[in-house]
Protein backbone atom coordinates (compact mmCIF):
# COMPACT_ATOMS: atom_id res chain seq x y z
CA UNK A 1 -97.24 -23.77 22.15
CA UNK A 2 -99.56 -23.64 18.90
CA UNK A 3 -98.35 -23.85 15.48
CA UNK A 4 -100.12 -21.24 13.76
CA UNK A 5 -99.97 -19.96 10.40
CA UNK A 6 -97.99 -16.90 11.80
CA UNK A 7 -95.24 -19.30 13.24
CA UNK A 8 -95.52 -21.06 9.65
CA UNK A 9 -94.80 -17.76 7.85
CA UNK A 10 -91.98 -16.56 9.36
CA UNK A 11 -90.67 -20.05 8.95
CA UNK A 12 -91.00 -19.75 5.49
CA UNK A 13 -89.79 -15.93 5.28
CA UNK A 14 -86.55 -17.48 7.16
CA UNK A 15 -85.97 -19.89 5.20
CA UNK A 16 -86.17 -17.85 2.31
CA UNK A 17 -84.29 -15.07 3.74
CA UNK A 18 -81.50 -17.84 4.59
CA UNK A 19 -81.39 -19.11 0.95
CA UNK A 20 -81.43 -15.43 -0.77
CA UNK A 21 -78.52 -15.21 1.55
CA UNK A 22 -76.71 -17.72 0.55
CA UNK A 23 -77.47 -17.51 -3.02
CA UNK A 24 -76.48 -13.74 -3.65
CA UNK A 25 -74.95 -12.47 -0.35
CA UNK A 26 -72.34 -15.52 0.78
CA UNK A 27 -70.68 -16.38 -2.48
CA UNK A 28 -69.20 -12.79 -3.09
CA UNK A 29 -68.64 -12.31 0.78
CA UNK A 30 -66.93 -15.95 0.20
CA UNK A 31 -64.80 -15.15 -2.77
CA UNK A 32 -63.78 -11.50 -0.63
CA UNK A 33 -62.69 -13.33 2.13
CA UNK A 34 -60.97 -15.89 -0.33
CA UNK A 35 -59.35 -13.05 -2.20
CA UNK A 36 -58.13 -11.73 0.70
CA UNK A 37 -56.12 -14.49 1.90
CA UNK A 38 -54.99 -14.87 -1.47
CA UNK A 39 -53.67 -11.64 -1.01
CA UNK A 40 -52.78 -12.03 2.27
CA UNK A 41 -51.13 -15.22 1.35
CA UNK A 42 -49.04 -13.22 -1.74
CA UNK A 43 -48.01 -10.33 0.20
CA UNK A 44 -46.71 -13.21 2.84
CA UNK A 45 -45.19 -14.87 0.35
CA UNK A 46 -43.45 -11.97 -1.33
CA UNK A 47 -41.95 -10.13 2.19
CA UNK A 48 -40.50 -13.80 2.56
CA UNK A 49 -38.82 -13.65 -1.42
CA UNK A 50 -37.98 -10.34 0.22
CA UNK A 51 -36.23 -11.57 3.26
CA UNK A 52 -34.24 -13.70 1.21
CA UNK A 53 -33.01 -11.57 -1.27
CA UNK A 54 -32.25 -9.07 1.43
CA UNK A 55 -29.94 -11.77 2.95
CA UNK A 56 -28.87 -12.42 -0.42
CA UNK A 57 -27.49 -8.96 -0.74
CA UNK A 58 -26.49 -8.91 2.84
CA UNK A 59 -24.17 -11.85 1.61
CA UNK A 60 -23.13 -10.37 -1.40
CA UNK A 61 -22.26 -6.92 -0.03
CA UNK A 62 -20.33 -8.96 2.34
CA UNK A 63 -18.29 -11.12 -0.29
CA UNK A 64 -17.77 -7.52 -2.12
CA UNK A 65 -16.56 -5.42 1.09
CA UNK A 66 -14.26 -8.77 1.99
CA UNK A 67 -12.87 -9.01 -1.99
CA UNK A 68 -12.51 -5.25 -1.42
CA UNK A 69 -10.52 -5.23 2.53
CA UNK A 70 -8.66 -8.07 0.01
CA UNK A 71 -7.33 -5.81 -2.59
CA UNK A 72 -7.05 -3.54 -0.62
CA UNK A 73 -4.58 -5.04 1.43
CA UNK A 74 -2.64 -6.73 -1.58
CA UNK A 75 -2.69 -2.83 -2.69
CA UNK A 76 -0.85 -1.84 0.56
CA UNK A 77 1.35 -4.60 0.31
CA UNK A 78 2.51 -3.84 -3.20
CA UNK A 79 2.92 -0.64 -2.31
CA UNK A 80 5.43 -1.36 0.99
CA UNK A 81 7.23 -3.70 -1.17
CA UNK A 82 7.77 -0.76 -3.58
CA UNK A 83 8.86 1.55 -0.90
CA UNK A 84 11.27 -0.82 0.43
CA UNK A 85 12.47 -1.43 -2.94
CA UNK A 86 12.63 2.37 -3.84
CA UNK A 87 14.92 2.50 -0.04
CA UNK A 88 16.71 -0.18 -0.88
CA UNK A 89 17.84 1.56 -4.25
CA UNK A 90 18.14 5.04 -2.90
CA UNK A 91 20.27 3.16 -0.32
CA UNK A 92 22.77 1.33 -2.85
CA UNK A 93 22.85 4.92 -5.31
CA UNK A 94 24.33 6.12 -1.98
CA UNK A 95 26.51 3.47 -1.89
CA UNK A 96 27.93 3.83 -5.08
CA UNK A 97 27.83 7.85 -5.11
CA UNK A 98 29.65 7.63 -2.12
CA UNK A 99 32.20 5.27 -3.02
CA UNK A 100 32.21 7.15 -6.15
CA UNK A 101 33.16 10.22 -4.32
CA UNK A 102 35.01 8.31 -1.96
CA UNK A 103 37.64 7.22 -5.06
CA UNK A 104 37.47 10.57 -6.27
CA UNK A 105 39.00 11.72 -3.34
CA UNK A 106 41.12 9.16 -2.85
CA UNK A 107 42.73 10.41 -6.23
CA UNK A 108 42.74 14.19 -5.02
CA UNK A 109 44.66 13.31 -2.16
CA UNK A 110 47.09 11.20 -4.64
CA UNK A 111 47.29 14.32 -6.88
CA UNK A 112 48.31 16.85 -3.89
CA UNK A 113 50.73 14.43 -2.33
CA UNK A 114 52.39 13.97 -5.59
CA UNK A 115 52.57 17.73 -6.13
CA UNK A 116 53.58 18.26 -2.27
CA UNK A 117 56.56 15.72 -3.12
CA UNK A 118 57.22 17.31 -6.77
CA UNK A 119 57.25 20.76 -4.68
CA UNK A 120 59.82 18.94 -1.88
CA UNK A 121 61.88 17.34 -4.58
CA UNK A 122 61.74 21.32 -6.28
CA UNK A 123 62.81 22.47 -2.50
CA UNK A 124 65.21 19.81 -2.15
CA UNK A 125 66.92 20.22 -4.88
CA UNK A 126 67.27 23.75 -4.57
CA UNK A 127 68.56 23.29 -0.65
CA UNK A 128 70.85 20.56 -2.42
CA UNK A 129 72.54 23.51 -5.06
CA UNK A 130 72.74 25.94 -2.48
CA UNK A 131 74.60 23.17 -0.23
CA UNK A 132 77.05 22.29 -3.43
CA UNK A 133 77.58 25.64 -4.05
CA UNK A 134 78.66 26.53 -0.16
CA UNK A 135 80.66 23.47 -0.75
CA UNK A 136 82.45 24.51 -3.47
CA UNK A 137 82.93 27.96 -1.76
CA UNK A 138 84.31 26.43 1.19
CA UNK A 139 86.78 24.44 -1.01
CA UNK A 140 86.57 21.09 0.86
CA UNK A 141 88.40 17.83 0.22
CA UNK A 142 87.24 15.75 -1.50
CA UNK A 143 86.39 13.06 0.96
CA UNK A 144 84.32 15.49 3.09
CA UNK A 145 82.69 16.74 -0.04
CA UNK A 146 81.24 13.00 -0.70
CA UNK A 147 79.88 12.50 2.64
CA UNK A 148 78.01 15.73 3.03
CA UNK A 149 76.39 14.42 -0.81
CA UNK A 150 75.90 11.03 0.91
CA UNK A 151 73.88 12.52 3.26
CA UNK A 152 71.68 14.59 1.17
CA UNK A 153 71.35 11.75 -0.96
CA UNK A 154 69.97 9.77 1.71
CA UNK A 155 67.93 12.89 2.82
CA UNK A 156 66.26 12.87 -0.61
């Protein structure tokens, strides 16, 4: 093969083609590509700062729904120990009302059994004059007269 000046020229038109290349073309298609892995890099970067905030907030929407099922169950709890403190007073008022009632009663009964007697003592002593006055009709002794008195005495 002969070296001619042809071979020489588009040496030289290469080589100059090569360095225009790299003097204007390859720095900005350098700093492009460097930009965008920089960017690349960045938006890496933040969907990781992402991933851990979101498990951040996955923890701390956790902590809040546990603090939550927390008062919420001391709520309930309050509130059963409430109701079983209202039933336990509903459940002595009955007590008392009833025992309240329950004397009350008690006294009615003592009332109508002392008028019943007052009424039997009225009755008595009415059946007791009529007696003494067919006693003294009948004109008894006086020894029968103080037995048949005996006997209502011990009646009465």
């Amino acid at each position: 093969m002969d070296i001619n000046l042809t071979l020489i020229g588009q040496t030289i038109a290469m080589i100059v083609f090569v360095w225009l290349c790299m003097k204007f073309i390859w720095p900005p298609l350098l700093s492009a590509i460097e930009e965008r892995q920089e960017t690349i890099a960045h938006g890496l970067a933040a969907a990781e700062r992402g991933e851990q905030r979101l498990e951040e907030a996955q923890a701390q929407a956790d902590e809040i729904v546990n603090d939550a099922r927390k008062q919420a169950t001391g709520i309930l709890d309050q509130a059963h120990s409430r109701a079983n403190e209202i039933v336990a007073e509903g459940k002595a008022d009955g007590v008392t009302e009833r025992d309240r009632q329950l004397t009350a009663a008690k006294a009615e009964i003592e009332q109508e059994a002392n008028r019943a007697r007052e009424d039997l003592r009225g009755q008595v002593s009415a059946i007791a004059i009529a007696s003494a006055e067919k006693i003294l009709q009948r004109e008894i002794d006086g020894k029968q007269h103080e037995d048949i008195l005996g006997k209502l005495a011990q009646e009465l």
